[in-house]
PDB file of N, CA and C in Angstrom:
ATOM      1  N   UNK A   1      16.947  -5.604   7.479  1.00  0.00           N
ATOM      2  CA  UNK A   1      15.512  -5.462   7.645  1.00  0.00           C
ATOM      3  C   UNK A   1      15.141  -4.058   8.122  1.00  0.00           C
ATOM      4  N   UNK A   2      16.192  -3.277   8.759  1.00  0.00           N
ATOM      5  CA  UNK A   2      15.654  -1.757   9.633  1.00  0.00           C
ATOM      6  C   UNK A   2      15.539  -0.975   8.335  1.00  0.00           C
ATOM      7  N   UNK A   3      16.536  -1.011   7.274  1.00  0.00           N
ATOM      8  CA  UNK A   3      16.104  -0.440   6.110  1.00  0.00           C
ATOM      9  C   UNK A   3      15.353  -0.238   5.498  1.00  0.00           C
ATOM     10  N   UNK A   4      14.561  -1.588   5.685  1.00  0.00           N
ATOM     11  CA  UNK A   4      13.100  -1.888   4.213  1.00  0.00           C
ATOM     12  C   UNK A   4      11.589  -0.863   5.200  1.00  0.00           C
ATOM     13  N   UNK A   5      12.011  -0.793   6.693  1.00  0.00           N
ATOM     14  CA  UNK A   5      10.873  -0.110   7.083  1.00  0.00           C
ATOM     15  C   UNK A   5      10.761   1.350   7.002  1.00  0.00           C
ATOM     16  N   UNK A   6       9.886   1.900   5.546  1.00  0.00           N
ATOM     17  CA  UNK A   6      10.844   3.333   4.970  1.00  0.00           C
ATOM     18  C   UNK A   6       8.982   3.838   4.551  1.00  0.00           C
ATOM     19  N   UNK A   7       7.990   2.884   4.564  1.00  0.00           N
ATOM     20  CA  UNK A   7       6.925   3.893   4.473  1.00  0.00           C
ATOM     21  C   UNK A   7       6.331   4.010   6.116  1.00  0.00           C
ATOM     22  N   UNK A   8       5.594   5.465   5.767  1.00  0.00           N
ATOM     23  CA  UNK A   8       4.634   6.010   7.052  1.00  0.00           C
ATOM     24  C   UNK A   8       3.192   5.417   7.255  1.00  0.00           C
ATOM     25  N   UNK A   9       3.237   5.273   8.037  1.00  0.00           N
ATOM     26  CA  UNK A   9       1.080   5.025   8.648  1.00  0.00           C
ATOM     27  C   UNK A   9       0.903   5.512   9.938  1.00  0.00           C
ATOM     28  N   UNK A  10       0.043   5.446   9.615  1.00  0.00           N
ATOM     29  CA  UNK A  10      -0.749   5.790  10.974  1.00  0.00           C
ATOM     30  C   UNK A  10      -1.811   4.533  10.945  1.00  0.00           C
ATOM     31  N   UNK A  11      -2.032   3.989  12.651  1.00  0.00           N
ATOM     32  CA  UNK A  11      -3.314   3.089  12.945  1.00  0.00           C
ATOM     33  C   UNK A  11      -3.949   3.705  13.469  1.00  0.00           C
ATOM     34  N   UNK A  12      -5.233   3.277  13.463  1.00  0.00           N
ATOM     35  CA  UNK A  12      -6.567   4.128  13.573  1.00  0.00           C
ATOM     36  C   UNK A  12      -7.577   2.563  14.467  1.00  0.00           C
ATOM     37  N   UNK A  13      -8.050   2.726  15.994  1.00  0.00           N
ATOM     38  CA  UNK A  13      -8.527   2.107  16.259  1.00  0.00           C
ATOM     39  C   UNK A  13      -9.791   2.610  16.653  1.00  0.00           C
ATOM     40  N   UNK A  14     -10.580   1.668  16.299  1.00  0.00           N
ATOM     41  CA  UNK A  14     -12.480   1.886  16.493  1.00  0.00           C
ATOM     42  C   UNK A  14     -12.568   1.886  17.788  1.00  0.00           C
ATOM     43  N   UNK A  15     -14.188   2.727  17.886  1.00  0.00           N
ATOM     44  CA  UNK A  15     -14.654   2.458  19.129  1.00  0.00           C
ATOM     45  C   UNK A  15     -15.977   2.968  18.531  1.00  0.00           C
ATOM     46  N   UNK A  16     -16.719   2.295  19.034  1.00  0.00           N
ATOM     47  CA  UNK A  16     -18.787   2.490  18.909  1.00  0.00           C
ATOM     48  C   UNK A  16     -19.465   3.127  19.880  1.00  0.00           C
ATOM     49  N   UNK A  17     -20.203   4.006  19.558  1.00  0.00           N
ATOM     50  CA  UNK A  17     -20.962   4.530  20.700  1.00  0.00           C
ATOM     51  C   UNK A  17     -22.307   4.341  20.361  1.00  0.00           C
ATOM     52  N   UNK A  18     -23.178   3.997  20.773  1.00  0.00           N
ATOM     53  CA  UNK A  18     -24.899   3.501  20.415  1.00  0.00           C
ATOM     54  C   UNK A  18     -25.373   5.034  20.244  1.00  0.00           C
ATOM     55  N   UNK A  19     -26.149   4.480  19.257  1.00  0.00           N
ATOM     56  CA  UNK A  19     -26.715   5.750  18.393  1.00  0.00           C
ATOM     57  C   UNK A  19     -28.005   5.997  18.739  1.00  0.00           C
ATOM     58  N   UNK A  20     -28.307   5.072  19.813  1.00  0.00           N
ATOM     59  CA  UNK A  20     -30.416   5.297  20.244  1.00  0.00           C
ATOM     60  C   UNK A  20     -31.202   4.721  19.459  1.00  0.00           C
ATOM     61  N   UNK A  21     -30.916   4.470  18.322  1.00  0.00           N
ATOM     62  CA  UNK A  21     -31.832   3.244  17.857  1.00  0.00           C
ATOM     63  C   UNK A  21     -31.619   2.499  17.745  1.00  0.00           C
ATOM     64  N   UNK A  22     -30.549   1.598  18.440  1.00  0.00           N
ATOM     65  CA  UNK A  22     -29.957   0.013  18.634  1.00  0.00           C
ATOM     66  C   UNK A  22     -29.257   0.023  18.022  1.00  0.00           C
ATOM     67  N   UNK A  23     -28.362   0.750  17.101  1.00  0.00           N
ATOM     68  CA  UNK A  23     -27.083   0.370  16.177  1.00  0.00           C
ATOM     69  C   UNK A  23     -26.344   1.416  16.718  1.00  0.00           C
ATOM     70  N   UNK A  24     -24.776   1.450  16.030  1.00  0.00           N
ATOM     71  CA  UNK A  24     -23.813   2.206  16.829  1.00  0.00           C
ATOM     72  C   UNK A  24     -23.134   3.235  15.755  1.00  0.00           C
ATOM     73  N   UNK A  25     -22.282   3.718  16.343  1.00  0.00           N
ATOM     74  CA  UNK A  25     -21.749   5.022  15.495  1.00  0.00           C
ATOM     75  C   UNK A  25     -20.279   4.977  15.404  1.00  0.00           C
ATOM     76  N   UNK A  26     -19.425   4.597  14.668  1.00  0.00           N
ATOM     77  CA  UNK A  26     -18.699   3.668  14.774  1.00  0.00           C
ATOM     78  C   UNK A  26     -17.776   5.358  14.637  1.00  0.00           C
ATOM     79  N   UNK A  27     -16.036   5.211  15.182  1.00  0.00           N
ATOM     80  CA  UNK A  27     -15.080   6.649  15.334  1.00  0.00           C
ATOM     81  C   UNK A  27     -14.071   5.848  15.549  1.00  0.00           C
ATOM     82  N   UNK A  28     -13.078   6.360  14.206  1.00  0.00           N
ATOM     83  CA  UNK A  28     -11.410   5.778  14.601  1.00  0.00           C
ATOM     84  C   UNK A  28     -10.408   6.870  15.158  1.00  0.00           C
ATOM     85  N   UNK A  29      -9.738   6.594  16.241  1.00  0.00           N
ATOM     86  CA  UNK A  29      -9.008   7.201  17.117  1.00  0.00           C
ATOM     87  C   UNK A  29      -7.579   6.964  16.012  1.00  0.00           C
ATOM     88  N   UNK A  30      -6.759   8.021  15.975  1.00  0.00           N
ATOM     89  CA  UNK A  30      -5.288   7.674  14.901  1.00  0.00           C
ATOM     90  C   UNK A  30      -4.084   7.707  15.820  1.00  0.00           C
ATOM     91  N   UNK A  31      -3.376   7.106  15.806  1.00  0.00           N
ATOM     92  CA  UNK A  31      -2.240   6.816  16.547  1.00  0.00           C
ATOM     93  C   UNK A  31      -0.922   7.971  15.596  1.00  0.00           C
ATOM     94  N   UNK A  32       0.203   7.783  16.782  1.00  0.00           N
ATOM     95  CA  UNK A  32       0.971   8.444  15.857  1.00  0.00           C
ATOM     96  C   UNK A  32       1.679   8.016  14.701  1.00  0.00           C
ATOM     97  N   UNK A  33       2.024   8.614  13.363  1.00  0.00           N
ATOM     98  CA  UNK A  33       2.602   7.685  12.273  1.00  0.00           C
ATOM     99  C   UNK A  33       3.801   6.868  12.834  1.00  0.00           C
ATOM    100  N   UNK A  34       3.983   6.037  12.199  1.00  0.00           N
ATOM    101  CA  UNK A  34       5.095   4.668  12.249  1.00  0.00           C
ATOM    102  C   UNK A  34       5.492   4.190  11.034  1.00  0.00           C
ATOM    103  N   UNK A  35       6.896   4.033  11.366  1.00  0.00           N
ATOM    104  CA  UNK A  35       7.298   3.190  10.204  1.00  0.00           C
ATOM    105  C   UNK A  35       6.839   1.958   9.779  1.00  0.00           C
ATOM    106  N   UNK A  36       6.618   1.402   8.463  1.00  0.00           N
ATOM    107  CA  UNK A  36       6.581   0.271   8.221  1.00  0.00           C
ATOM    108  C   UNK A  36       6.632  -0.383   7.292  1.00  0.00           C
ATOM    109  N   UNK A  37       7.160  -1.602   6.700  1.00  0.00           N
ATOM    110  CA  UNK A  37       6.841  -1.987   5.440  1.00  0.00           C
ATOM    111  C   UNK A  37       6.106  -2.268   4.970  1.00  0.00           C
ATOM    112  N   UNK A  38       5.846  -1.871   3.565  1.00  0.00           N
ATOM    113  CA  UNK A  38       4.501  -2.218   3.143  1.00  0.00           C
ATOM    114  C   UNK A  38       4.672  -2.379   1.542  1.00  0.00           C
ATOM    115  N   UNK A  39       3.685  -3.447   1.334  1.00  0.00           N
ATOM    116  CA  UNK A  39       3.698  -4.645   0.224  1.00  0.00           C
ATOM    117  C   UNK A  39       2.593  -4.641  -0.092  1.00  0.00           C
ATOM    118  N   UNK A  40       2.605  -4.681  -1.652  1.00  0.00           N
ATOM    119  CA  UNK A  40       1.049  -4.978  -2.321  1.00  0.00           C
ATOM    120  C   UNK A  40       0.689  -6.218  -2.560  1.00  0.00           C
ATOM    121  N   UNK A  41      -0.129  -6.744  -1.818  1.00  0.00           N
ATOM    122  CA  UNK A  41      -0.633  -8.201  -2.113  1.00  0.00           C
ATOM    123  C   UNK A  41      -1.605  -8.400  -3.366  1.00  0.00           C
ATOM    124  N   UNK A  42      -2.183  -9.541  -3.652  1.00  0.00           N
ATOM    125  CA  UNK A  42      -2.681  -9.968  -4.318  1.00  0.00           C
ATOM    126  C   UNK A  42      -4.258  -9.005  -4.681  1.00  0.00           C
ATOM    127  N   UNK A  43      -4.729  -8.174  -5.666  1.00  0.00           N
ATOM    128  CA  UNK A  43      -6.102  -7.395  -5.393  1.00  0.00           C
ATOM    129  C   UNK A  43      -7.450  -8.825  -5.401  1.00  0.00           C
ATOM    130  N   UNK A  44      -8.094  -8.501  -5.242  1.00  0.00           N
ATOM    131  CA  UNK A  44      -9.554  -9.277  -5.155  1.00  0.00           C
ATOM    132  C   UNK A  44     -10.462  -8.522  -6.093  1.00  0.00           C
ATOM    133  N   UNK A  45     -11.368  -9.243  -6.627  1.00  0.00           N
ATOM    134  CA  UNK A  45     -12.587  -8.714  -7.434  1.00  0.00           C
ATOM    135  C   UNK A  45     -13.683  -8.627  -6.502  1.00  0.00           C
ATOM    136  N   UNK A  46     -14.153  -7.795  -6.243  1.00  0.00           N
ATOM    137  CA  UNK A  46     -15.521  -7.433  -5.611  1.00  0.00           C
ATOM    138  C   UNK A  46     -16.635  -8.279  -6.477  1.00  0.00           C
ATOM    139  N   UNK A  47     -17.324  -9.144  -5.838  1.00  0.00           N
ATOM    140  CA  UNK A  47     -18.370  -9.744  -6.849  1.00  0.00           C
ATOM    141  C   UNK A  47     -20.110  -9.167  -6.634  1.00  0.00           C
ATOM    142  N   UNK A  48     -19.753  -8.258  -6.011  1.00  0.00           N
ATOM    143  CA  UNK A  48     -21.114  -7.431  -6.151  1.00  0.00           C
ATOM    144  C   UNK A  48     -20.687  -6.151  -7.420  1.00  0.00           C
ATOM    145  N   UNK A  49     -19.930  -5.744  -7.597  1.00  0.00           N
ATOM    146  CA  UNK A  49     -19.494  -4.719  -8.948  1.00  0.00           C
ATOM    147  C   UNK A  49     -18.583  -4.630  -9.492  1.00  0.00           C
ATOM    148  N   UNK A  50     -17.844  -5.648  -9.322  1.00  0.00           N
ATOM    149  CA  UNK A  50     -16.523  -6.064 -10.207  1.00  0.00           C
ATOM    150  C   UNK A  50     -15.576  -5.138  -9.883  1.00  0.00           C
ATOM    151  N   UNK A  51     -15.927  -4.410  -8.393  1.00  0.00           N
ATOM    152  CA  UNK A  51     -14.109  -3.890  -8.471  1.00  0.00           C
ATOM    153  C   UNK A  51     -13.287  -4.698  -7.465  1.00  0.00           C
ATOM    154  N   UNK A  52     -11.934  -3.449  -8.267  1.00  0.00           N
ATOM    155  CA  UNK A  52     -11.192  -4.381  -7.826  1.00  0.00           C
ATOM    156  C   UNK A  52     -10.590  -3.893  -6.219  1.00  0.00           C
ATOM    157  N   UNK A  53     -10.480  -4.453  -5.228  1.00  0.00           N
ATOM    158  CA  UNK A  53     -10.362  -4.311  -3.838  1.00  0.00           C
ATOM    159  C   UNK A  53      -8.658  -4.159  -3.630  1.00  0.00           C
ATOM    160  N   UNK A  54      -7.955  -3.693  -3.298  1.00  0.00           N
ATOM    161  CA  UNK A  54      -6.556  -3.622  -3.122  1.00  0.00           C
ATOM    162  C   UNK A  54      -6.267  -4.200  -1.808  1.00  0.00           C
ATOM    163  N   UNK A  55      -5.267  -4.337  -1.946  1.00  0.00           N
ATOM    164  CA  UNK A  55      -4.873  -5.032  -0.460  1.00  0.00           C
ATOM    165  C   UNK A  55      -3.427  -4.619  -0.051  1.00  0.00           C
ATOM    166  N   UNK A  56      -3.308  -4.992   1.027  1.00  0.00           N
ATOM    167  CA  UNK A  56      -2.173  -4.660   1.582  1.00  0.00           C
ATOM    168  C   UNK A  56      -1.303  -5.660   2.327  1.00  0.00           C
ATOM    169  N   UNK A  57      -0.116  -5.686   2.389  1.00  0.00           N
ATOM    170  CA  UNK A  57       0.763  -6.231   3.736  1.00  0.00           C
ATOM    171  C   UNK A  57       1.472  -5.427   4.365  1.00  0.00           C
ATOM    172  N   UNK A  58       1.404  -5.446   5.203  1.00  0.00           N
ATOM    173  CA  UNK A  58       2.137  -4.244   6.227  1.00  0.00           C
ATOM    174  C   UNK A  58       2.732  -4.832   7.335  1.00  0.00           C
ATOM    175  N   UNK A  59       4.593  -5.022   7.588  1.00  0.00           N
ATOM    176  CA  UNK A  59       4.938  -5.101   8.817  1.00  0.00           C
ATOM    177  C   UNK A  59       5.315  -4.141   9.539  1.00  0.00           C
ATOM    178  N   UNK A  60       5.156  -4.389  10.880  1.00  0.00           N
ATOM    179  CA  UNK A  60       5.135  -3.093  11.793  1.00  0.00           C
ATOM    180  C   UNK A  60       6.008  -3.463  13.082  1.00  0.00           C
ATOM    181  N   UNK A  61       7.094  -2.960  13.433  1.00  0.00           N
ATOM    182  CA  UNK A  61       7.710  -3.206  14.689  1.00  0.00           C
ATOM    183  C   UNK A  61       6.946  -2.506  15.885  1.00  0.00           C
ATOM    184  N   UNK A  62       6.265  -3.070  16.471  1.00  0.00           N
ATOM    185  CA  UNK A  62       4.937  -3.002  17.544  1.00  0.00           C
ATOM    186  C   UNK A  62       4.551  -3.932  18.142  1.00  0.00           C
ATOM    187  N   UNK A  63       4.111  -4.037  19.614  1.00  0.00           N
ATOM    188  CA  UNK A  63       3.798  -5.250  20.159  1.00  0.00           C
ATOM    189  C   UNK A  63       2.245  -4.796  20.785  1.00  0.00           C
ATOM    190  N   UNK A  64       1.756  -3.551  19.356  1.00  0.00           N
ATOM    191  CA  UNK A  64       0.458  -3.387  20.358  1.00  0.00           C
ATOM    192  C   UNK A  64      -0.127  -2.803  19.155  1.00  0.00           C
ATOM    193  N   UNK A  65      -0.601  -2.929  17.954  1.00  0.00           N
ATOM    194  CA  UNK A  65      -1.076  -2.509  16.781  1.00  0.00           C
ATOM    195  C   UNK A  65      -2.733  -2.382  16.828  1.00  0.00           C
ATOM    196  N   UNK A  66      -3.170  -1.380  15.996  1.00  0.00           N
ATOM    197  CA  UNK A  66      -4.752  -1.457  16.259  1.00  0.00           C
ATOM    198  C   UNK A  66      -5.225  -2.966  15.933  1.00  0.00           C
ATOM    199  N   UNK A  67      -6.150  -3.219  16.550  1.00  0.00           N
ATOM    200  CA  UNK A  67      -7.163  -4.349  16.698  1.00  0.00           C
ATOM    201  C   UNK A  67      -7.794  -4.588  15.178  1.00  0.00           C
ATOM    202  N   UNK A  68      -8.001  -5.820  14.728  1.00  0.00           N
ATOM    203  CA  UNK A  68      -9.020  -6.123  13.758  1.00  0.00           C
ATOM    204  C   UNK A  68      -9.891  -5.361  13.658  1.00  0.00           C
ATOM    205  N   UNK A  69     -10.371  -4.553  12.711  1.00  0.00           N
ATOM    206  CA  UNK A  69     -12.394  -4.005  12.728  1.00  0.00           C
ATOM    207  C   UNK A  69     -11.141  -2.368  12.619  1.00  0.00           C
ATOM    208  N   UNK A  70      -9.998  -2.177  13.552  1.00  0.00           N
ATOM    209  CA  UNK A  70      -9.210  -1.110  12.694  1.00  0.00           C
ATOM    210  C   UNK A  70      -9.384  -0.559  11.618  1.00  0.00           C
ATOM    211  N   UNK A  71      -8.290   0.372  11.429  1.00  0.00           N
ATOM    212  CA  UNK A  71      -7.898   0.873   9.982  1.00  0.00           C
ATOM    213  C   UNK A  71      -6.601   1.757   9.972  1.00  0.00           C
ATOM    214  N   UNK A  72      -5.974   1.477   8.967  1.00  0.00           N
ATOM    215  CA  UNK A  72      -4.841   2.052   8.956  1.00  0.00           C
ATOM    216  C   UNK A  72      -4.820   3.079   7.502  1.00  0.00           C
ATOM    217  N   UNK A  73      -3.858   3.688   8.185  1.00  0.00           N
ATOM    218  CA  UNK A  73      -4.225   5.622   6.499  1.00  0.00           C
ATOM    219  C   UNK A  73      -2.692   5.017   6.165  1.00  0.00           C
ATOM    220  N   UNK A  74      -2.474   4.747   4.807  1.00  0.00           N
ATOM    221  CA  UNK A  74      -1.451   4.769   4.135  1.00  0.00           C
ATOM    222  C   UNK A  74      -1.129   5.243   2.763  1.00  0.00           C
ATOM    223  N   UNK A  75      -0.902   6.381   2.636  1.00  0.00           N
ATOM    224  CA  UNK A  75      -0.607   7.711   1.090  1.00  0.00           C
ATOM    225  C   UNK A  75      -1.850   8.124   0.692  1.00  0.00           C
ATOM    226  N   UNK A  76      -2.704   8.198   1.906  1.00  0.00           N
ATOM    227  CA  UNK A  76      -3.798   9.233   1.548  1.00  0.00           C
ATOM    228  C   UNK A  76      -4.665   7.952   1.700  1.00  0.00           C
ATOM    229  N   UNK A  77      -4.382   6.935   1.350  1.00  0.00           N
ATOM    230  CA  UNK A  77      -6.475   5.836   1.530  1.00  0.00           C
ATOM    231  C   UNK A  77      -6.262   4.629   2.367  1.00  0.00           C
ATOM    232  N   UNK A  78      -7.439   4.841   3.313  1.00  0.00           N
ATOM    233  CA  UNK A  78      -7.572   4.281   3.964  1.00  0.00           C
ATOM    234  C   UNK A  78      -7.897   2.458   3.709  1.00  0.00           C
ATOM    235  N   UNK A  79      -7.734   1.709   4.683  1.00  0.00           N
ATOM    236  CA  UNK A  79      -7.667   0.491   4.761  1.00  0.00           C
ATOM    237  C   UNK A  79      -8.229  -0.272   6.134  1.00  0.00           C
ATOM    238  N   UNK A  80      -9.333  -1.391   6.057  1.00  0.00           N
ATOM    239  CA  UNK A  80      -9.627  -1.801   6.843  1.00  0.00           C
ATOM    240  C   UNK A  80      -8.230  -3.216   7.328  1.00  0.00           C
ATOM    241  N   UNK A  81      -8.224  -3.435   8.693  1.00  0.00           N
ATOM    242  CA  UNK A  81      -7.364  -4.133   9.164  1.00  0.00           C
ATOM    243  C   UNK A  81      -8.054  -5.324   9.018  1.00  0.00           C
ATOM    244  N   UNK A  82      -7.952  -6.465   8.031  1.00  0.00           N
ATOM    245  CA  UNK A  82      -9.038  -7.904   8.484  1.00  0.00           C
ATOM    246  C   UNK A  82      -7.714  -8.990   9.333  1.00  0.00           C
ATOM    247  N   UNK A  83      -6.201  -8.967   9.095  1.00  0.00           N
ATOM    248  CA  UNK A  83      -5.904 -10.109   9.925  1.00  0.00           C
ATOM    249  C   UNK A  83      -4.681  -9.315  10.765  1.00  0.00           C
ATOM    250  N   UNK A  84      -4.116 -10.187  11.449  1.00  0.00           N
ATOM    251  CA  UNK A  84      -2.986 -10.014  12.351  1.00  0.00           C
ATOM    252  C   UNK A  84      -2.523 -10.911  12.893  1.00  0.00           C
ATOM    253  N   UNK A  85      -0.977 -10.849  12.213  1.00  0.00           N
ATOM    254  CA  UNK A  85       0.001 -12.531  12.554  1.00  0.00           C
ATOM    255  C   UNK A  85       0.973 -11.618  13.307  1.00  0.00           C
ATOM    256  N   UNK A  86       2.029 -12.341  13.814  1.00  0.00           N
ATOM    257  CA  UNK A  86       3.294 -11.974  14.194  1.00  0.00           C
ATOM    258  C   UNK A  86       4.296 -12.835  13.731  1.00  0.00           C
ATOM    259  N   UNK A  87       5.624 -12.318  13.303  1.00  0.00           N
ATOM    260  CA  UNK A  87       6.262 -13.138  12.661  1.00  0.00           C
ATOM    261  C   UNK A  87       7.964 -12.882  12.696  1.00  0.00           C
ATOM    262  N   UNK A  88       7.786 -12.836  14.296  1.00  0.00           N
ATOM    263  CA  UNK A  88       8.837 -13.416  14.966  1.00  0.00           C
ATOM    264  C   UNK A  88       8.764 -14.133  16.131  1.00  0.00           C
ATOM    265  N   UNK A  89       9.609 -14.222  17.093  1.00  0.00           N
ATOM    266  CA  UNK A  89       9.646 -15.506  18.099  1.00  0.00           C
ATOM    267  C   UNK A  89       9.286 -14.816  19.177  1.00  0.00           C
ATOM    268  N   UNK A  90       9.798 -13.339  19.542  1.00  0.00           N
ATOM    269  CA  UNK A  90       9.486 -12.820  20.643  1.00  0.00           C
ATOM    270  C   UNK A  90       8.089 -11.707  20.498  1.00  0.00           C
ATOM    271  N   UNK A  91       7.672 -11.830  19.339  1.00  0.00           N
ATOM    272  CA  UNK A  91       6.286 -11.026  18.809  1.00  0.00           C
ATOM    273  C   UNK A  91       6.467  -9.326  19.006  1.00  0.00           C
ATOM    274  N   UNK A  92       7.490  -9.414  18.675  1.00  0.00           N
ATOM    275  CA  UNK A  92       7.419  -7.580  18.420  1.00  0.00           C
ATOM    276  C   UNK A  92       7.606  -6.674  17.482  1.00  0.00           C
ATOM    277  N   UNK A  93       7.444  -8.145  16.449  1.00  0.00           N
ATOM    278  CA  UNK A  93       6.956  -7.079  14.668  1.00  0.00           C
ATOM    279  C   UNK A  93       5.654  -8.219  14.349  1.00  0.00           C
ATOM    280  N   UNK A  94       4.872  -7.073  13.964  1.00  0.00           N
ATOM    281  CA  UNK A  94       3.275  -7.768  13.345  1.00  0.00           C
ATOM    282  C   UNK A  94       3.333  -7.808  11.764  1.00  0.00           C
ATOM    283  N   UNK A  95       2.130  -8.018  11.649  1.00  0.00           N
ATOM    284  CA  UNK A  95       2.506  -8.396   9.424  1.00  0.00           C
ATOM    285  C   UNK A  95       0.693  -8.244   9.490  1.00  0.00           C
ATOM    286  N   UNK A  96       0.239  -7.325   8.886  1.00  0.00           N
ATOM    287  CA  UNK A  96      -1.096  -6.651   9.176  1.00  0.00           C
ATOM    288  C   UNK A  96      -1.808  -6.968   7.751  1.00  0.00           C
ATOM    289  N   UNK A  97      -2.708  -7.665   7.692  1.00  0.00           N
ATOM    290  CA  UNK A  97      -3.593  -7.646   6.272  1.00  0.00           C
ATOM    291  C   UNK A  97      -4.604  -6.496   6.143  1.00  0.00           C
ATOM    292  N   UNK A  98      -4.522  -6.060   5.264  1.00  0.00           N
ATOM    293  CA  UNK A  98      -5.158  -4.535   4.987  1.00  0.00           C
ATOM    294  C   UNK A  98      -6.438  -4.694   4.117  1.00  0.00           C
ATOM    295  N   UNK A  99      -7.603  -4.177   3.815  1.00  0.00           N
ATOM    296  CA  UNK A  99      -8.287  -3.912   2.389  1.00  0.00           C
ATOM    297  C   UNK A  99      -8.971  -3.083   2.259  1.00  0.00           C
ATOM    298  N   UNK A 100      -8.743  -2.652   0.904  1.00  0.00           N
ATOM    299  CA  UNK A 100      -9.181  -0.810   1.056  1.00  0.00           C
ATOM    300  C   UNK A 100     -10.380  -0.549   0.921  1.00  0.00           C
ATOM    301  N   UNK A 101     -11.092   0.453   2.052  1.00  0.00           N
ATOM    302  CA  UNK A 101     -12.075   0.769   2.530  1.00  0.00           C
ATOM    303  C   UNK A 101     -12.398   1.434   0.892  1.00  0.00           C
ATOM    304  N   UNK A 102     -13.874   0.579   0.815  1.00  0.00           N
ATOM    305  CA  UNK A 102     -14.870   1.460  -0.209  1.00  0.00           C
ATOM    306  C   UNK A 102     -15.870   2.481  -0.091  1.00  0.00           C
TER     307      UNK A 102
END
């Protein structure tokens, strides 16, 4: 398994700062790159313009990965973080659902 973790990312976690007219201004902070594996899942059709949405799986040996509402940079395009499992017993590799920011 130490083998298969052979691509780079970087996580990128949000933070909002209010913008004065009641909505916020949303800024991702980037962590340093990490190894990890990463897998192309299933794409989705966008049903507002028929594209097609890419997706990702990404495991990560980490017991502290950016938060949901995230994003992670992987070969240049970015990706919003929508889930986060762990998928071992002592939780110190994650398995990250990705979808690429439009």
């Amino acid at each position: 398994m130490i083998g298969a973790f052979r691509h780079r990312v970087t996580l990128m976690a949000r933070s909002e700062t209010p913008d004065g007219a009641g909505g916020v201004v949303a800024a991702y902070t980037a962590s340093a790159p990490q190894w990890a594996l990463v897998e192309l899942a299933p794409t989705l059709v966008n049903p507002d313009g028929g594209r097609r949405i890419r997706r990702l799986r990404v495991r990560l040996r980490t017991e502290n990965p950016a938060p949901i509402g995230g994003r992670l940079l992987f070969d240049g395009a970015l990706y919003d973080i929508v889930s986060i499992e762990t998928d071992d017993a002592r939780g110190r590799r994650r398995v990250l659902a990705c979808e690429e920011v439009l």
